[in-house]
PDB file of N, CA and C in Angstrom:
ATOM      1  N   UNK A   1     -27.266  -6.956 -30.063  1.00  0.00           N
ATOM      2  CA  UNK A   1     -25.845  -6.680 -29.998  1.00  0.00           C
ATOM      3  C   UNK A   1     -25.052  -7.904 -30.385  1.00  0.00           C
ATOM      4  N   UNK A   2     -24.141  -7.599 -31.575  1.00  0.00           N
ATOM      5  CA  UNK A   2     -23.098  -8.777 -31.469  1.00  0.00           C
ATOM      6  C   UNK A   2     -21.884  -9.037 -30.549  1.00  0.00           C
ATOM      7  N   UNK A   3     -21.558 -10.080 -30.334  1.00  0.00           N
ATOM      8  CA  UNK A   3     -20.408 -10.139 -29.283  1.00  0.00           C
ATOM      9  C   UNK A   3     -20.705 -11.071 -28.373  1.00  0.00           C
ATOM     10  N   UNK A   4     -20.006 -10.972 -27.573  1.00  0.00           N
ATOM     11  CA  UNK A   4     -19.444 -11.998 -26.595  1.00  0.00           C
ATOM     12  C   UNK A   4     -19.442 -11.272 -25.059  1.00  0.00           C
ATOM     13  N   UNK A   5     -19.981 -11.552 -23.849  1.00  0.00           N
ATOM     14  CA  UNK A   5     -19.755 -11.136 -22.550  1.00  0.00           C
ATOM     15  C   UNK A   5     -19.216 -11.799 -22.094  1.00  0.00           C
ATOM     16  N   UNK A   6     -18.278 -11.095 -21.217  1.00  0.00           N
ATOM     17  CA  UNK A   6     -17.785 -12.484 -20.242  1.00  0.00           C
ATOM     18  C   UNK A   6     -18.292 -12.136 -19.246  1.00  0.00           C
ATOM     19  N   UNK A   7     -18.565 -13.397 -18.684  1.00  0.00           N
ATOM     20  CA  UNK A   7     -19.019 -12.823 -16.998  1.00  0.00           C
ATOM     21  C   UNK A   7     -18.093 -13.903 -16.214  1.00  0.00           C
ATOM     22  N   UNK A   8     -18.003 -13.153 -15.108  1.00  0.00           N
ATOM     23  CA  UNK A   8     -16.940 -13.649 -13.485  1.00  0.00           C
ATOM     24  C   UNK A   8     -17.378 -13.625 -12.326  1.00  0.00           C
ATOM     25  N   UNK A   9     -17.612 -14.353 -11.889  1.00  0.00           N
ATOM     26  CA  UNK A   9     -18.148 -14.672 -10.304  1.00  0.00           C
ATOM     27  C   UNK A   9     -17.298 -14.214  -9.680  1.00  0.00           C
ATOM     28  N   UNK A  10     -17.374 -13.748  -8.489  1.00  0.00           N
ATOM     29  CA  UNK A  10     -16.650 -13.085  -7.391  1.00  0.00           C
ATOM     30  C   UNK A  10     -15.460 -14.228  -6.562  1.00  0.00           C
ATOM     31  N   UNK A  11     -16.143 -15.368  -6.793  1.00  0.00           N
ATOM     32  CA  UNK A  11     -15.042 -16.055  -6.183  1.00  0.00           C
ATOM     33  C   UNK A  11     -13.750 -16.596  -7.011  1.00  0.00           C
ATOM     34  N   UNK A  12     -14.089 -16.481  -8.298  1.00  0.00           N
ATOM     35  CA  UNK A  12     -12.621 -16.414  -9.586  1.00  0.00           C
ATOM     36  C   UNK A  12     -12.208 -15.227  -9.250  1.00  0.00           C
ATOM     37  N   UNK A  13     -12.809 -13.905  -9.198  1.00  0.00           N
ATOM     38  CA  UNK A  13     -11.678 -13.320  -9.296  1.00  0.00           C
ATOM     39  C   UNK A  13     -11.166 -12.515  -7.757  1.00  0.00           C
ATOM     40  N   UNK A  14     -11.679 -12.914  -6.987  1.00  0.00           N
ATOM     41  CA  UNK A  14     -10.946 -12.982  -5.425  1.00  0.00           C
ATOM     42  C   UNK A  14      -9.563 -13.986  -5.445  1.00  0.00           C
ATOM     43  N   UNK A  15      -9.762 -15.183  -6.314  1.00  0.00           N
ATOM     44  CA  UNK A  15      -8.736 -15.991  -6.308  1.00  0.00           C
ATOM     45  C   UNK A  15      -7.667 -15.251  -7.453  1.00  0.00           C
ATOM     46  N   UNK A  16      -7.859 -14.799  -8.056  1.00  0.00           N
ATOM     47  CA  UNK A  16      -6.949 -14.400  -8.981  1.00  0.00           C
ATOM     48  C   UNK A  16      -5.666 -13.379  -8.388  1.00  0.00           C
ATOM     49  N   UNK A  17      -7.003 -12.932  -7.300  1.00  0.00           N
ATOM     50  CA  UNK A  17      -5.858 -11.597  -6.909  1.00  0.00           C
ATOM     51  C   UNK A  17      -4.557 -12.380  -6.040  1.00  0.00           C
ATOM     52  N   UNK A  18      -4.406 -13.706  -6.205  1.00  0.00           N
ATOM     53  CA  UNK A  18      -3.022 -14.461  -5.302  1.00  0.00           C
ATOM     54  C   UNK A  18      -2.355 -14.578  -6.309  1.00  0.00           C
ATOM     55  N   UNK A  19      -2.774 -15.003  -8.179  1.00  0.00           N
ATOM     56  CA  UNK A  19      -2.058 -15.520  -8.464  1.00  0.00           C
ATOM     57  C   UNK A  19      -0.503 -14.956  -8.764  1.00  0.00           C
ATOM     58  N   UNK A  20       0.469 -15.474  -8.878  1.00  0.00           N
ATOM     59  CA  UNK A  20       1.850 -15.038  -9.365  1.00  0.00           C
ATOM     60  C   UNK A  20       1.199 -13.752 -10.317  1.00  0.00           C
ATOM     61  N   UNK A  21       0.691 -13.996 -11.432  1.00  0.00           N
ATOM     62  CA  UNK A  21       0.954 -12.978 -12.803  1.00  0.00           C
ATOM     63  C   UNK A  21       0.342 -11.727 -12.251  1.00  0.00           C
ATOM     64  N   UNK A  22      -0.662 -11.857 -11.398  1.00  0.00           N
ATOM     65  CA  UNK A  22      -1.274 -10.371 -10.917  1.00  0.00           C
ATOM     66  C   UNK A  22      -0.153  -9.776 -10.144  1.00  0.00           C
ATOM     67  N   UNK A  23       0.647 -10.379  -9.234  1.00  0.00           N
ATOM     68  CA  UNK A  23       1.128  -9.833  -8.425  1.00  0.00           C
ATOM     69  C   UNK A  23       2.727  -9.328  -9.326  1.00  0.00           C
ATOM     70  N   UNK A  24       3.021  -9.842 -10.142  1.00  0.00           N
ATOM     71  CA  UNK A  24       4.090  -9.326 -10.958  1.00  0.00           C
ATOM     72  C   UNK A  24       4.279  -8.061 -12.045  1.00  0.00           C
ATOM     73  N   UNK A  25       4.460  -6.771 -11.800  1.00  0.00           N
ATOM     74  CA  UNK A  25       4.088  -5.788 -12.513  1.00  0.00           C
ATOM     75  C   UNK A  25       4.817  -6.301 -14.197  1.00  0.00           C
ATOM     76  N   UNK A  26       4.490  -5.611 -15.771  1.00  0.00           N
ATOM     77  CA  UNK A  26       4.508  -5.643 -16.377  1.00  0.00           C
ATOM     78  C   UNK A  26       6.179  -5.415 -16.793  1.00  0.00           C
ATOM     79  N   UNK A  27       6.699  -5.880 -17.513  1.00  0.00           N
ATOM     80  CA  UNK A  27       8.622  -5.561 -17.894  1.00  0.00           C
ATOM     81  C   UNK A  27       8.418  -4.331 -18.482  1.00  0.00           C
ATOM     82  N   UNK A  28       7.136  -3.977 -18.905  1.00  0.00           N
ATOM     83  CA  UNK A  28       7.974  -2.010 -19.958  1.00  0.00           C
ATOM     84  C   UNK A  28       7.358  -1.458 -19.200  1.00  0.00           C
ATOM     85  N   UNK A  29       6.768  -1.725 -17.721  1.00  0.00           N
ATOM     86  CA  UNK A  29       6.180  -0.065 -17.002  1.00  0.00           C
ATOM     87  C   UNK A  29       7.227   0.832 -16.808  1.00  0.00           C
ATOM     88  N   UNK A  30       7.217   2.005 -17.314  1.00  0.00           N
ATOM     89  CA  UNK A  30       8.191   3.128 -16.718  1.00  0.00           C
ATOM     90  C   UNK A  30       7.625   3.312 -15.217  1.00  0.00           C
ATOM     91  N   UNK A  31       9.010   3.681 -14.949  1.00  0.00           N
ATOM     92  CA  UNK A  31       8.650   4.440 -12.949  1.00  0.00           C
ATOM     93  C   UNK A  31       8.427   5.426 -13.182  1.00  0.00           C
ATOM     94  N   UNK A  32       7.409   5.873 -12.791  1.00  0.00           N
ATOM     95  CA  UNK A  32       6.809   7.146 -12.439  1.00  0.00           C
ATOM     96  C   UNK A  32       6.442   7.123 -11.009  1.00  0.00           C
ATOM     97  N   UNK A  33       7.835   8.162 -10.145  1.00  0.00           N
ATOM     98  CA  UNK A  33       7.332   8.458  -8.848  1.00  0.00           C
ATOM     99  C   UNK A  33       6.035   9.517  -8.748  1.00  0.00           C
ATOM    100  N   UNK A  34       5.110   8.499  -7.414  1.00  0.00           N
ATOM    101  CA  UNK A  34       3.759   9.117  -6.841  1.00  0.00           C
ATOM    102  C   UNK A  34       3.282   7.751  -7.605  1.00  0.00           C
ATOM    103  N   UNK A  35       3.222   7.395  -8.970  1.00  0.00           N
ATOM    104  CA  UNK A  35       2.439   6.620  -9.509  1.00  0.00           C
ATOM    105  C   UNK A  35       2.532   4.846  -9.443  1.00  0.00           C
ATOM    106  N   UNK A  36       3.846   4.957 -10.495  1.00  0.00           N
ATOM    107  CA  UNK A  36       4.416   3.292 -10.095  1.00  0.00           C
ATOM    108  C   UNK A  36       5.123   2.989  -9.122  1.00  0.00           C
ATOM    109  N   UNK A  37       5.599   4.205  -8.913  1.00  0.00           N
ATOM    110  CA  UNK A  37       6.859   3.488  -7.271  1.00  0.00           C
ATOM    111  C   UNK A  37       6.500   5.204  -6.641  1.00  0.00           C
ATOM    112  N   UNK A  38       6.686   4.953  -5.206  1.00  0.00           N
ATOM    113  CA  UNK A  38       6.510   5.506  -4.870  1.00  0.00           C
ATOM    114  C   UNK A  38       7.307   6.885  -5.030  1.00  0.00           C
ATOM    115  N   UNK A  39       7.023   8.429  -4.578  1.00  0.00           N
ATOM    116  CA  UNK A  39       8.095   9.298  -4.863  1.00  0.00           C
ATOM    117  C   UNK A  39       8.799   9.553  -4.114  1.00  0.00           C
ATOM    118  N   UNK A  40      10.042   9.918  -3.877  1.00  0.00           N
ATOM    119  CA  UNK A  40      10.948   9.990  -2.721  1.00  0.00           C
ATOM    120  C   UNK A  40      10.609  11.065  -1.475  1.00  0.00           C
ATOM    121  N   UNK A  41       9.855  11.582  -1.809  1.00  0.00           N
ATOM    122  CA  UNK A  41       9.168  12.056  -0.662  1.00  0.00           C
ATOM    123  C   UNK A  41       8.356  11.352   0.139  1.00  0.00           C
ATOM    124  N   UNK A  42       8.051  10.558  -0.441  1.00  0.00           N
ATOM    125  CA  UNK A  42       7.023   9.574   0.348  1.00  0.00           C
ATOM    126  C   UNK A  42       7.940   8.718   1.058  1.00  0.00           C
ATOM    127  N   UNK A  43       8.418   8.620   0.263  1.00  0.00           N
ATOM    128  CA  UNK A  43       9.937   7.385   1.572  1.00  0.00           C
ATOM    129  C   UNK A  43      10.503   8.368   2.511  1.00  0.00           C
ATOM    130  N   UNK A  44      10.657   9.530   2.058  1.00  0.00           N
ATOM    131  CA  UNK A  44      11.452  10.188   3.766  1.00  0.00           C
ATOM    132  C   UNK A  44      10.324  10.376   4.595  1.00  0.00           C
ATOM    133  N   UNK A  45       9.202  10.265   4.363  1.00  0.00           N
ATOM    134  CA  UNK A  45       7.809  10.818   5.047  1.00  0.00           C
ATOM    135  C   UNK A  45       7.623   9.251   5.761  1.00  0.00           C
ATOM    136  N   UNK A  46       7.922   8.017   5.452  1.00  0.00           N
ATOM    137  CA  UNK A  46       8.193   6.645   5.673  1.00  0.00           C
ATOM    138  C   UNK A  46       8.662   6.804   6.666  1.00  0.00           C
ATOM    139  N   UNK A  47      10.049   6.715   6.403  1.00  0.00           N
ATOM    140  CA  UNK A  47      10.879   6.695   7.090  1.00  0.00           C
ATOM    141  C   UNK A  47      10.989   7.685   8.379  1.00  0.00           C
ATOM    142  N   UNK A  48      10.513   8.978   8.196  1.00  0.00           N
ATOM    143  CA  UNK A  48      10.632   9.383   9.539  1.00  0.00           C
ATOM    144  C   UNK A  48       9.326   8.751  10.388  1.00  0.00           C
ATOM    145  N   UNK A  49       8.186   8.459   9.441  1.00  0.00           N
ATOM    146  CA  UNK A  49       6.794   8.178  10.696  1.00  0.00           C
ATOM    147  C   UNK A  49       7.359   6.893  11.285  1.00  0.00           C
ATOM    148  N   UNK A  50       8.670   5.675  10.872  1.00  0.00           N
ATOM    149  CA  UNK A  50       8.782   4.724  11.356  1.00  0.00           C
ATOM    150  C   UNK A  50       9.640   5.395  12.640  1.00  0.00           C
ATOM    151  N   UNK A  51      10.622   6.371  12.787  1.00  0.00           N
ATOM    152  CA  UNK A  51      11.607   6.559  13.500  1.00  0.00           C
ATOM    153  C   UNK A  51      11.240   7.106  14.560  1.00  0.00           C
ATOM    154  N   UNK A  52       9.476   7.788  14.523  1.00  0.00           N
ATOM    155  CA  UNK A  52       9.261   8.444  15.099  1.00  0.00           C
ATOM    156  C   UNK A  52       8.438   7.222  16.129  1.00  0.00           C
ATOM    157  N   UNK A  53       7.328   6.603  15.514  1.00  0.00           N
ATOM    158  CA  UNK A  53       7.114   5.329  16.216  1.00  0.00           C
ATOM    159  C   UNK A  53       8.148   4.925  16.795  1.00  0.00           C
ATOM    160  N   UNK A  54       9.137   3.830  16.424  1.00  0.00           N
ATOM    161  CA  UNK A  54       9.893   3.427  17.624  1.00  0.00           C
ATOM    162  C   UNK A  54      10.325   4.313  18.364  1.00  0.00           C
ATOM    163  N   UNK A  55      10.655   5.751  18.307  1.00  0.00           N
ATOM    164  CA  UNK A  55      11.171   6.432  19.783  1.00  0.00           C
ATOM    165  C   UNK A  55      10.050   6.512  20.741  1.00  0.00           C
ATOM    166  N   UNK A  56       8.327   6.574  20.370  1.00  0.00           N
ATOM    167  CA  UNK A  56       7.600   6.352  21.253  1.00  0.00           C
ATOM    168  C   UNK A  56       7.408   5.362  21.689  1.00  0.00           C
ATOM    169  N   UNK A  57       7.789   4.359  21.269  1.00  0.00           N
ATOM    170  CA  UNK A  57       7.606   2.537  21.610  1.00  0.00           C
ATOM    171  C   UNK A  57       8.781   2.690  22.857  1.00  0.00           C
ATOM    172  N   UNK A  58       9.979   3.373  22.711  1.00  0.00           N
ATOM    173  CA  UNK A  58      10.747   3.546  23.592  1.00  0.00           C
ATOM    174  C   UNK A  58      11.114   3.878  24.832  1.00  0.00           C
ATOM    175  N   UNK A  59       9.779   4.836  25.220  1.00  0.00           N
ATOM    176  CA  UNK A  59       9.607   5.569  26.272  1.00  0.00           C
ATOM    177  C   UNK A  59       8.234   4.616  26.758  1.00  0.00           C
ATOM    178  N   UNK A  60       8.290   3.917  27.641  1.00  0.00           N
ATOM    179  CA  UNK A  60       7.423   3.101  28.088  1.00  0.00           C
ATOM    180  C   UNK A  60       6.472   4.075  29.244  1.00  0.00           C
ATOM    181  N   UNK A  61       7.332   4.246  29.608  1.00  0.00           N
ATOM    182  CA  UNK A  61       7.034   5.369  30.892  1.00  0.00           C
ATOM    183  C   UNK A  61       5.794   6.200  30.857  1.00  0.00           C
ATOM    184  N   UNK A  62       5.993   6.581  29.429  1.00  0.00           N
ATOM    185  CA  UNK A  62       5.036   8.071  29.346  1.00  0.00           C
ATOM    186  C   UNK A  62       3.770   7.637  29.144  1.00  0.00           C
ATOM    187  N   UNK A  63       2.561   8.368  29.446  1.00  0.00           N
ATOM    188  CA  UNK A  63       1.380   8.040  28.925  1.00  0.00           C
ATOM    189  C   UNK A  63       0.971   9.021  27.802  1.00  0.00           C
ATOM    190  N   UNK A  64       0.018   8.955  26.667  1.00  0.00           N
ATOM    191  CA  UNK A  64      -0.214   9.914  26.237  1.00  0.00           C
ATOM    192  C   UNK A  64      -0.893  10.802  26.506  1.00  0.00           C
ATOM    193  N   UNK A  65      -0.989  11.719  26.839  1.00  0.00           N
ATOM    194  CA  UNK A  65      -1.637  13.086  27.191  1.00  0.00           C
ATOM    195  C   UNK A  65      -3.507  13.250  26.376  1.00  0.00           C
ATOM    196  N   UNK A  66      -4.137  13.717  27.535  1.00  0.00           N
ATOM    197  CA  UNK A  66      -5.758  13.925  27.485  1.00  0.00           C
ATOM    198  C   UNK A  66      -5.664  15.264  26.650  1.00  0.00           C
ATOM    199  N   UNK A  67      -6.441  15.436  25.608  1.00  0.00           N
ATOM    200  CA  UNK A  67      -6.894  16.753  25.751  1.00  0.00           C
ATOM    201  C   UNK A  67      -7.958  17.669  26.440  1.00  0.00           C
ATOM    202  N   UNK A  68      -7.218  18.799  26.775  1.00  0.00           N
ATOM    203  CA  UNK A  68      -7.912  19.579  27.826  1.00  0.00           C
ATOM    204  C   UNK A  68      -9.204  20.226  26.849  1.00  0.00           C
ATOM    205  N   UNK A  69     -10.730  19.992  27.462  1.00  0.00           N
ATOM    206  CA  UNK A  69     -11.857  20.639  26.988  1.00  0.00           C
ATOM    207  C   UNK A  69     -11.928  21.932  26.740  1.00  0.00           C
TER     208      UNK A  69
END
């Protein structure tokens, strides 16, 4: 075979995954909700599982309930 392999050790590219350029998405990705950003359903689905957590964080009192066998 002609060509060239590259090979990468696990510890280059564990480090890579910090650097700036990985973590910066590309300037021409289109948004595509579900895909590149999330879809707005997913943020009200967010947003209520957060609202719903803190009202149980709220009620100190209560315990959560056993289920009956």
């Amino acid at each position: 075979l002609a060509g060239t392999r590259i090979i990468c050790d696990r510890k280059f590219l564990l480090e890579c995954k910090n650097s700036p350029v990985a973590r910066t998405p590309p300037c021409c990705l289109p948004q595509t909700p579900g895909v590149t950003s999330l879809a707005q359903s997913s943020l009200v689905k967010l947003e209520e599982l957060k609202e719903r957590n803190e009202s149980e964080e709220a009620v100190p009192g209560e315990q959560p309930r056993a289920m009956a066998p």
